[in-house]
PDB file of N, CA and C in Angstrom:
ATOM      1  N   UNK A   1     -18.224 -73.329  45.820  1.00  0.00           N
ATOM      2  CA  UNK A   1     -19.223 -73.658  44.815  1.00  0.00           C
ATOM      3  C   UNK A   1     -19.257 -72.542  43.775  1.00  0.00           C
ATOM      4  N   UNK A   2     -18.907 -72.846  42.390  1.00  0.00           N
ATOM      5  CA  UNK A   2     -19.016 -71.914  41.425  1.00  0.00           C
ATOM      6  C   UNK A   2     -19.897 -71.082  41.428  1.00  0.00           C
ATOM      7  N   UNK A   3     -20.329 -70.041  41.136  1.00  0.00           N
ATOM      8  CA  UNK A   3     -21.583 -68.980  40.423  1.00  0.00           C
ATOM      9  C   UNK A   3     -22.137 -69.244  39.318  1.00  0.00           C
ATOM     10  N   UNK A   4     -23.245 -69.896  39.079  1.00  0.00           N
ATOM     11  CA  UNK A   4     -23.624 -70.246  37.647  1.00  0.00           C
ATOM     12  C   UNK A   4     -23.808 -69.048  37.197  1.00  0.00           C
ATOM     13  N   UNK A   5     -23.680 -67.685  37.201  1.00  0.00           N
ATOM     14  CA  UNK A   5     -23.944 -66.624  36.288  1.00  0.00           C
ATOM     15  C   UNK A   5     -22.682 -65.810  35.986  1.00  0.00           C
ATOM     16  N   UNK A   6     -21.305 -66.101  36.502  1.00  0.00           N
ATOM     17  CA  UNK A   6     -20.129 -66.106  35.931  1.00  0.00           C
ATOM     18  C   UNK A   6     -19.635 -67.271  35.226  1.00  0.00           C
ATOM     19  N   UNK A   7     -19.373 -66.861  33.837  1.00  0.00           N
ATOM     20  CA  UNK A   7     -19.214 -67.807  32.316  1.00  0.00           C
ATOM     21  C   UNK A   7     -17.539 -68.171  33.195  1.00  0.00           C
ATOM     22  N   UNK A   8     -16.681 -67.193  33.295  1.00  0.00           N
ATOM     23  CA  UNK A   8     -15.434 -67.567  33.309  1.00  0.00           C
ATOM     24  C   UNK A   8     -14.740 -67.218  34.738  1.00  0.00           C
ATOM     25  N   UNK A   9     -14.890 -68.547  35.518  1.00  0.00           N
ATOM     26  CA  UNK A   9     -14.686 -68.265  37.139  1.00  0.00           C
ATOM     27  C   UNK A   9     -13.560 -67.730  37.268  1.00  0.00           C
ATOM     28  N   UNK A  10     -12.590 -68.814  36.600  1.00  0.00           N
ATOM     29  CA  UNK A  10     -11.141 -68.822  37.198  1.00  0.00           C
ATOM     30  C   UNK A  10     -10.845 -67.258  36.759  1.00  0.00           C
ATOM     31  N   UNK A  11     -11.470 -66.153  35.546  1.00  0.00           N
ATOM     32  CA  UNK A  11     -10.627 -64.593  35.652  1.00  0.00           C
ATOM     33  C   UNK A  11     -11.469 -63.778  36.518  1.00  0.00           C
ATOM     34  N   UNK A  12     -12.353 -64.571  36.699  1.00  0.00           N
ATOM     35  CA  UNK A  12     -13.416 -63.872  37.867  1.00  0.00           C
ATOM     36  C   UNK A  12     -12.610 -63.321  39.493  1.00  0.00           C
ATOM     37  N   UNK A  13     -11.969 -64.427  39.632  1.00  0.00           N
ATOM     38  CA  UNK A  13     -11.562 -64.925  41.035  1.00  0.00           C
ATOM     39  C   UNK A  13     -10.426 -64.249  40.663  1.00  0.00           C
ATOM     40  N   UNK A  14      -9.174 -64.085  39.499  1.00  0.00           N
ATOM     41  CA  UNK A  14      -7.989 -63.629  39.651  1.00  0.00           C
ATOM     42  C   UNK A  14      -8.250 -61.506  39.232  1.00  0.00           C
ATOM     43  N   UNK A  15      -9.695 -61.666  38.985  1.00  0.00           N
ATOM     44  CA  UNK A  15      -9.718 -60.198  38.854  1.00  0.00           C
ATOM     45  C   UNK A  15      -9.936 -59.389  40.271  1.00  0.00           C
ATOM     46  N   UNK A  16     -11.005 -60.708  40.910  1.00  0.00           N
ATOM     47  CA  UNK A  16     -11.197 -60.070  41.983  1.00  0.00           C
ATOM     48  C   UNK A  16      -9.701 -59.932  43.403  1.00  0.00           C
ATOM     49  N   UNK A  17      -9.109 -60.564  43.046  1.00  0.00           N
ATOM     50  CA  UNK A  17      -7.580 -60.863  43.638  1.00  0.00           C
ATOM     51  C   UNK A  17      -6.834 -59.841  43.111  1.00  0.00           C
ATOM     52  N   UNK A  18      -7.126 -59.139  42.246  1.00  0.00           N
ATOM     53  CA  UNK A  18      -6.500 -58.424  41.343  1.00  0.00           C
ATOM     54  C   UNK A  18      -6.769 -57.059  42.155  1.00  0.00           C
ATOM     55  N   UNK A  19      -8.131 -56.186  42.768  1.00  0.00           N
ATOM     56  CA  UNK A  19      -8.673 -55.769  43.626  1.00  0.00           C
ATOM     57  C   UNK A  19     -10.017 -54.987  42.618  1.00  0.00           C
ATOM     58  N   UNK A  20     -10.080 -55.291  41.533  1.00  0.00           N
ATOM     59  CA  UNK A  20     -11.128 -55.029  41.489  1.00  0.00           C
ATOM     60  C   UNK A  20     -12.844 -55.426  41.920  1.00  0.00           C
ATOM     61  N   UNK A  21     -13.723 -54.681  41.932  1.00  0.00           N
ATOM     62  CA  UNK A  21     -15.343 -54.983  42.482  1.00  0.00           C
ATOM     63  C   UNK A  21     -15.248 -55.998  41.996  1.00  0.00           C
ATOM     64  N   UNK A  22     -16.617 -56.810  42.941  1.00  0.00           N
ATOM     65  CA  UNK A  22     -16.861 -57.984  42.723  1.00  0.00           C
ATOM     66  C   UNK A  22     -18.172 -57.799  41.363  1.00  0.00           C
ATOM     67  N   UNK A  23     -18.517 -56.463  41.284  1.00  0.00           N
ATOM     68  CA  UNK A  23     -19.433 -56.517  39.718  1.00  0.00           C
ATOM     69  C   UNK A  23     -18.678 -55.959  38.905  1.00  0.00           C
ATOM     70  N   UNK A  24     -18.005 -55.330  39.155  1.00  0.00           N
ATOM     71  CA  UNK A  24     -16.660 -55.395  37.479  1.00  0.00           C
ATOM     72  C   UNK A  24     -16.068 -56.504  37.356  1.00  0.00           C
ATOM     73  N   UNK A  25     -15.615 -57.186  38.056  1.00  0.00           N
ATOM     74  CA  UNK A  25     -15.093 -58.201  37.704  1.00  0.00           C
ATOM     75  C   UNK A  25     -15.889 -59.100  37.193  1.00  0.00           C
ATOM     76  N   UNK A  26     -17.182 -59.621  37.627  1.00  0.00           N
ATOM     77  CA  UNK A  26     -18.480 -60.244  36.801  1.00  0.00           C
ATOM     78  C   UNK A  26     -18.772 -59.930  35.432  1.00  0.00           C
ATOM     79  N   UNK A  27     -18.751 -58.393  35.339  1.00  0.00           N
ATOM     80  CA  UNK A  27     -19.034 -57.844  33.999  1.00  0.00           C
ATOM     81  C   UNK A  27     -18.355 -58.583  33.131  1.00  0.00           C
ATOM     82  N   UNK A  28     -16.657 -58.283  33.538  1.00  0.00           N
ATOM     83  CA  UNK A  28     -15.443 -58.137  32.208  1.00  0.00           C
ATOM     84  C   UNK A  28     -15.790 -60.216  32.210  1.00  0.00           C
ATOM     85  N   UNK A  29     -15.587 -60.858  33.409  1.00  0.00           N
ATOM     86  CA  UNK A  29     -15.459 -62.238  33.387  1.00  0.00           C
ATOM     87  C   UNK A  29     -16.607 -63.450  32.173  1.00  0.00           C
ATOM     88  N   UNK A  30     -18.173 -62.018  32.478  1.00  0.00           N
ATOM     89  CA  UNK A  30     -19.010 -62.433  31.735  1.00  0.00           C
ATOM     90  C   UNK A  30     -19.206 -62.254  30.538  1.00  0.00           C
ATOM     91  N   UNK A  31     -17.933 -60.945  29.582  1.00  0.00           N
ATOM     92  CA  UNK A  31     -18.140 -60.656  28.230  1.00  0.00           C
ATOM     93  C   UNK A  31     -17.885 -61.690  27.262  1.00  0.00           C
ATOM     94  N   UNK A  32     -17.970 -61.836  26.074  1.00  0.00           N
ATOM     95  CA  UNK A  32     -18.014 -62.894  25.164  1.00  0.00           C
ATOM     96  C   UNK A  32     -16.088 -63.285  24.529  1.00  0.00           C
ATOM     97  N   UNK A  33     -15.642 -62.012  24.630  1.00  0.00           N
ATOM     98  CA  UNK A  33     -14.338 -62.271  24.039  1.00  0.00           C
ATOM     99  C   UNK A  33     -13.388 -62.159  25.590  1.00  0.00           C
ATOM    100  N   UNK A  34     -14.003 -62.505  26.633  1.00  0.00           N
ATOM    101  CA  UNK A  34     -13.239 -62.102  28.275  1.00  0.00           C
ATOM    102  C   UNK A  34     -11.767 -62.827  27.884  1.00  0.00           C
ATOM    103  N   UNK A  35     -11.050 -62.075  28.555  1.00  0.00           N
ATOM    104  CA  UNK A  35      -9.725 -62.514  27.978  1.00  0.00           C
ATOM    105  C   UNK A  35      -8.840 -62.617  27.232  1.00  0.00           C
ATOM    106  N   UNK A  36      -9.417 -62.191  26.023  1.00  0.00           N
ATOM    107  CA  UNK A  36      -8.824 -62.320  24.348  1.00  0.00           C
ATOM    108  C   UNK A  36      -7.764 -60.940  24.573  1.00  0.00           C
ATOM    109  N   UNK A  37      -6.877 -60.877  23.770  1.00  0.00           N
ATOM    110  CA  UNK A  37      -6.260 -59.549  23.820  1.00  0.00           C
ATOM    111  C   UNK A  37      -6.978 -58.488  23.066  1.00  0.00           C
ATOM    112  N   UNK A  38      -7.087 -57.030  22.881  1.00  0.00           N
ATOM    113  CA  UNK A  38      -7.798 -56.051  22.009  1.00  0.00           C
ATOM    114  C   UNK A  38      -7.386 -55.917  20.876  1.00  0.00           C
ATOM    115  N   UNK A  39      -8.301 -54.539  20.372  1.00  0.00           N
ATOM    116  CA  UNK A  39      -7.675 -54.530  18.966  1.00  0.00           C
ATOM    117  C   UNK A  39      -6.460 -53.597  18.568  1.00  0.00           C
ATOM    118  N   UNK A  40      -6.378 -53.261  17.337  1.00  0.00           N
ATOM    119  CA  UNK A  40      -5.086 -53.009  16.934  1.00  0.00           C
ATOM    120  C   UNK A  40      -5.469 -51.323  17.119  1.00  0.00           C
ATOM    121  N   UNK A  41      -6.014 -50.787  18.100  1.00  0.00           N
ATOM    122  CA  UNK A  41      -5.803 -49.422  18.436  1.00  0.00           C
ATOM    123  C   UNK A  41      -4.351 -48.717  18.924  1.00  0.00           C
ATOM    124  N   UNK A  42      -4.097 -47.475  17.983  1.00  0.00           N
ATOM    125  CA  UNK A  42      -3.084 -47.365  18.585  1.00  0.00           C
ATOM    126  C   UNK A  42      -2.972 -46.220  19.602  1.00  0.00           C
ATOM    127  N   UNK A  43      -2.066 -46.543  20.403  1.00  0.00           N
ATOM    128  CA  UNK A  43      -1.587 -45.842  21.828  1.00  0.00           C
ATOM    129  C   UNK A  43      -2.286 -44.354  22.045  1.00  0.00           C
ATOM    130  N   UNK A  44      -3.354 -43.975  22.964  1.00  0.00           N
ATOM    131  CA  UNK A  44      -3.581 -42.689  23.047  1.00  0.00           C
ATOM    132  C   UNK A  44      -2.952 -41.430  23.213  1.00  0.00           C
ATOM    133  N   UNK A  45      -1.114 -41.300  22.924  1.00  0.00           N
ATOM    134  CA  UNK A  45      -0.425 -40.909  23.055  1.00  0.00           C
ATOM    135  C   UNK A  45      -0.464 -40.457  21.237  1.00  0.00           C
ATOM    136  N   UNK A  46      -0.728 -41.553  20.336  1.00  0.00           N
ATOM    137  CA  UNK A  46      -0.824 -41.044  19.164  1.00  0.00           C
ATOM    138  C   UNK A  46      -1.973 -40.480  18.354  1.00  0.00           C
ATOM    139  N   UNK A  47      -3.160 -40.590  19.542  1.00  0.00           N
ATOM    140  CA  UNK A  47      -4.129 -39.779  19.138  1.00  0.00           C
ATOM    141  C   UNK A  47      -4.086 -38.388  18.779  1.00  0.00           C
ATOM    142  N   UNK A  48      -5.148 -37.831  17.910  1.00  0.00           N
ATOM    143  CA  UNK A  48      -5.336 -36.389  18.168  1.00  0.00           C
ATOM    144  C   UNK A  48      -5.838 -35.845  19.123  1.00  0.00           C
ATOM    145  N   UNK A  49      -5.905 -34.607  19.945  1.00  0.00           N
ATOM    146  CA  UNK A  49      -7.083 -34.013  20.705  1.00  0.00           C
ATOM    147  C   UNK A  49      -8.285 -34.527  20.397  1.00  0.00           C
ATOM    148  N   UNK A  50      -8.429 -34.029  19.171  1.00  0.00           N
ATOM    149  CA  UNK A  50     -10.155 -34.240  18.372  1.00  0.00           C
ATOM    150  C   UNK A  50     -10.555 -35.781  18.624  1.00  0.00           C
ATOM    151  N   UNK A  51      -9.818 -36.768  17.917  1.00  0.00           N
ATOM    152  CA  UNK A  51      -9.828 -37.853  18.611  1.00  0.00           C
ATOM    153  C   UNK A  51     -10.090 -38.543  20.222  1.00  0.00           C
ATOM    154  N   UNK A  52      -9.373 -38.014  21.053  1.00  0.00           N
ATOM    155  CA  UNK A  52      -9.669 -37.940  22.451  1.00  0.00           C
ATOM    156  C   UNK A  52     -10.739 -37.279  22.694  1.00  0.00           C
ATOM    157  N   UNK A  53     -10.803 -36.454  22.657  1.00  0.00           N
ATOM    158  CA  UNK A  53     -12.537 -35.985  22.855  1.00  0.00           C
ATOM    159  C   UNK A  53     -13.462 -36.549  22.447  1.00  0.00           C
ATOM    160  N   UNK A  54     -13.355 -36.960  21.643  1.00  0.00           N
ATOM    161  CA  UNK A  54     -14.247 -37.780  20.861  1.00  0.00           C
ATOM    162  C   UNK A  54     -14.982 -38.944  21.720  1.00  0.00           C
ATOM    163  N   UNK A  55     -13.317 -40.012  21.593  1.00  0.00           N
ATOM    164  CA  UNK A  55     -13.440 -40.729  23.063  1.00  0.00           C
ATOM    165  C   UNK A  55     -14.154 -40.452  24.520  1.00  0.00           C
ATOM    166  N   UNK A  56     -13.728 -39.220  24.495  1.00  0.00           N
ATOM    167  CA  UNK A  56     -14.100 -38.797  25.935  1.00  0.00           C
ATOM    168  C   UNK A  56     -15.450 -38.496  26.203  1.00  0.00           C
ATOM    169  N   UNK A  57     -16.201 -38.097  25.157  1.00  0.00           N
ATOM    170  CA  UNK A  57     -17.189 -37.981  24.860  1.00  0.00           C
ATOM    171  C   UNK A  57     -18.331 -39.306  25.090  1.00  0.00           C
ATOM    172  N   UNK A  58     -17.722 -40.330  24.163  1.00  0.00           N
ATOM    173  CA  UNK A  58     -18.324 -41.400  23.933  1.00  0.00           C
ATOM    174  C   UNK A  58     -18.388 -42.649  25.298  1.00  0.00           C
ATOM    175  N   UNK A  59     -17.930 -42.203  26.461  1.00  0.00           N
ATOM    176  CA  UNK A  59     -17.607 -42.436  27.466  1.00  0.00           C
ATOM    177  C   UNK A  59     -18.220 -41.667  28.501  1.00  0.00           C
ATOM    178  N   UNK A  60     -18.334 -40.628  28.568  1.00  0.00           N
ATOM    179  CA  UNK A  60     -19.014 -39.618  29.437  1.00  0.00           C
ATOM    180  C   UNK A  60     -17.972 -38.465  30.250  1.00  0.00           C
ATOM    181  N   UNK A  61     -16.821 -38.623  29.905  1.00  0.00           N
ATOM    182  CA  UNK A  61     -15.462 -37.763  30.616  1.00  0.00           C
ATOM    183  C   UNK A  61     -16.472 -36.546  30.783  1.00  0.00           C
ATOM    184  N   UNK A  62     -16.629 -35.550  31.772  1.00  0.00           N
ATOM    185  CA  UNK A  62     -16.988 -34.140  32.072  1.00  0.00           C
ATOM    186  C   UNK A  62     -16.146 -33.540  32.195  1.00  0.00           C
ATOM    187  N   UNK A  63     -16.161 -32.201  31.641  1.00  0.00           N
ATOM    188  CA  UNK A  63     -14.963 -31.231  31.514  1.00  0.00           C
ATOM    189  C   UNK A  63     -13.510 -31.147  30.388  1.00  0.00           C
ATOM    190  N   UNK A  64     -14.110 -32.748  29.234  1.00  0.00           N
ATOM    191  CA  UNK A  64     -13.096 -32.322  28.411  1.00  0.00           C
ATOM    192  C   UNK A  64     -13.352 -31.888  27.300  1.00  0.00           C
ATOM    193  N   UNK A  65     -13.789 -30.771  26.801  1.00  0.00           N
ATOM    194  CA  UNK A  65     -13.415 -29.563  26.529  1.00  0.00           C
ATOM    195  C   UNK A  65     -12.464 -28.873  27.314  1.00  0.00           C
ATOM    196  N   UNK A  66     -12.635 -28.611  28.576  1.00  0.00           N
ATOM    197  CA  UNK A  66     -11.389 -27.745  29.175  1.00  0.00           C
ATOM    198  C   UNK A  66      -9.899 -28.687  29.287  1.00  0.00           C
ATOM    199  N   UNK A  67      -9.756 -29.688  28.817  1.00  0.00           N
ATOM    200  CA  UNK A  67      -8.979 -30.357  28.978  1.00  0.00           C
ATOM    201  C   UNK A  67      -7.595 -30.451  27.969  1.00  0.00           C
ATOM    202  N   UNK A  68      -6.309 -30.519  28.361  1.00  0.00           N
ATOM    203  CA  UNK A  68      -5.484 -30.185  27.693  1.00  0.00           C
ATOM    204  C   UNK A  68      -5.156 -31.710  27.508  1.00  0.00           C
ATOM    205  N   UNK A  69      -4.568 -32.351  26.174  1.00  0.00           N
ATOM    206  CA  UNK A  69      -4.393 -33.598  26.068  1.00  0.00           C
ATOM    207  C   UNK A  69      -3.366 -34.545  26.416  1.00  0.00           C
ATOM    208  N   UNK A  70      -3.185 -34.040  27.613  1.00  0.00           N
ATOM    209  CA  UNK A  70      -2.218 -35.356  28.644  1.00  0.00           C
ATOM    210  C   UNK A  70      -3.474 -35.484  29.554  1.00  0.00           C
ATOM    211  N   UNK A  71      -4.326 -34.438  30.278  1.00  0.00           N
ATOM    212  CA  UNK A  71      -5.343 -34.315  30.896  1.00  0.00           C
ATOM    213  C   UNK A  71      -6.622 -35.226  30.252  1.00  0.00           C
ATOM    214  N   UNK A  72      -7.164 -35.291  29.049  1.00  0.00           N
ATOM    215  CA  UNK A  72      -7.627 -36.118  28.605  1.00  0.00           C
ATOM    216  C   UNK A  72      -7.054 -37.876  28.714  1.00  0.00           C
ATOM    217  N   UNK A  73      -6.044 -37.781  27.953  1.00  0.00           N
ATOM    218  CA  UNK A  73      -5.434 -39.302  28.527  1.00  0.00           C
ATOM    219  C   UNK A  73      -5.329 -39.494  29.855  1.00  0.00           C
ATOM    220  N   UNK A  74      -5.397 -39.525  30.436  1.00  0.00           N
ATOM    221  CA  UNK A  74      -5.056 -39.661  32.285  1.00  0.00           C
ATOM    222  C   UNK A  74      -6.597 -39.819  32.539  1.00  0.00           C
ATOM    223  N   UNK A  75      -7.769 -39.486  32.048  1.00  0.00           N
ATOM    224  CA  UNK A  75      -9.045 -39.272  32.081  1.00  0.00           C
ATOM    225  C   UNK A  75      -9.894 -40.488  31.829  1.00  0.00           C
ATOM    226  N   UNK A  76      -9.192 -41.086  30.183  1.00  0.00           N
ATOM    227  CA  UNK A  76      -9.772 -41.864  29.606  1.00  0.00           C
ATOM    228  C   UNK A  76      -9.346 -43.097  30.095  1.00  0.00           C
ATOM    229  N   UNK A  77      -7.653 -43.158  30.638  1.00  0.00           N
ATOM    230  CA  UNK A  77      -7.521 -44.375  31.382  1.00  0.00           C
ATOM    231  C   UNK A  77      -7.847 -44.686  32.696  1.00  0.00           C
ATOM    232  N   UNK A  78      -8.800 -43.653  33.243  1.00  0.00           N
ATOM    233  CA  UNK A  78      -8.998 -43.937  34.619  1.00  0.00           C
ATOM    234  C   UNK A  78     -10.786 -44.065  34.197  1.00  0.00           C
ATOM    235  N   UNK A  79     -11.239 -44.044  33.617  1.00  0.00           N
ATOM    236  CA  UNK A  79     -12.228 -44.424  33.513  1.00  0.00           C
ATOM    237  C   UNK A  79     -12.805 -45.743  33.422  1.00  0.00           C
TER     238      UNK A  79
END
């Protein structure tokens, strides 16, 4: 029996197969564009430091300031 409070079952069910939580997967399943591809950001490899921090910042990363920027990327994608 479906979940009436997941909009989009079927990425619900292949996220959670996927192994993520069963409330991340709700979250991303329940956003408005779930599924769509992103935007035209490019690769954090072509960021600046300043940039990444920035990010990292706007996210909550701890400790980057001390962070050297492969250490930042590895940070921001595990978040």
């Amino acid at each position: 029996m479906p979940d009436p409070r997941i909009k989009n079952e079927e990425q619900y069910e292949a996220l959670v197969k996927k192994g993520y939580s069963k409330e991340k997967s709700a979250r991303i399943a329940n956003t408005p564009d779930a599924g769509k591809k992103g935007g035209k950001a490019k690769p954090y490899e072509e960021w600046t430091k300043e940039e990444l921090q920035k990010q990292a910042a706007k996210v909550g990363v701890k400790g980057r300031s001390y962070m050297n920027k492969k250490s930042l990327i590895e940070s921001l994608r595990d978040n």
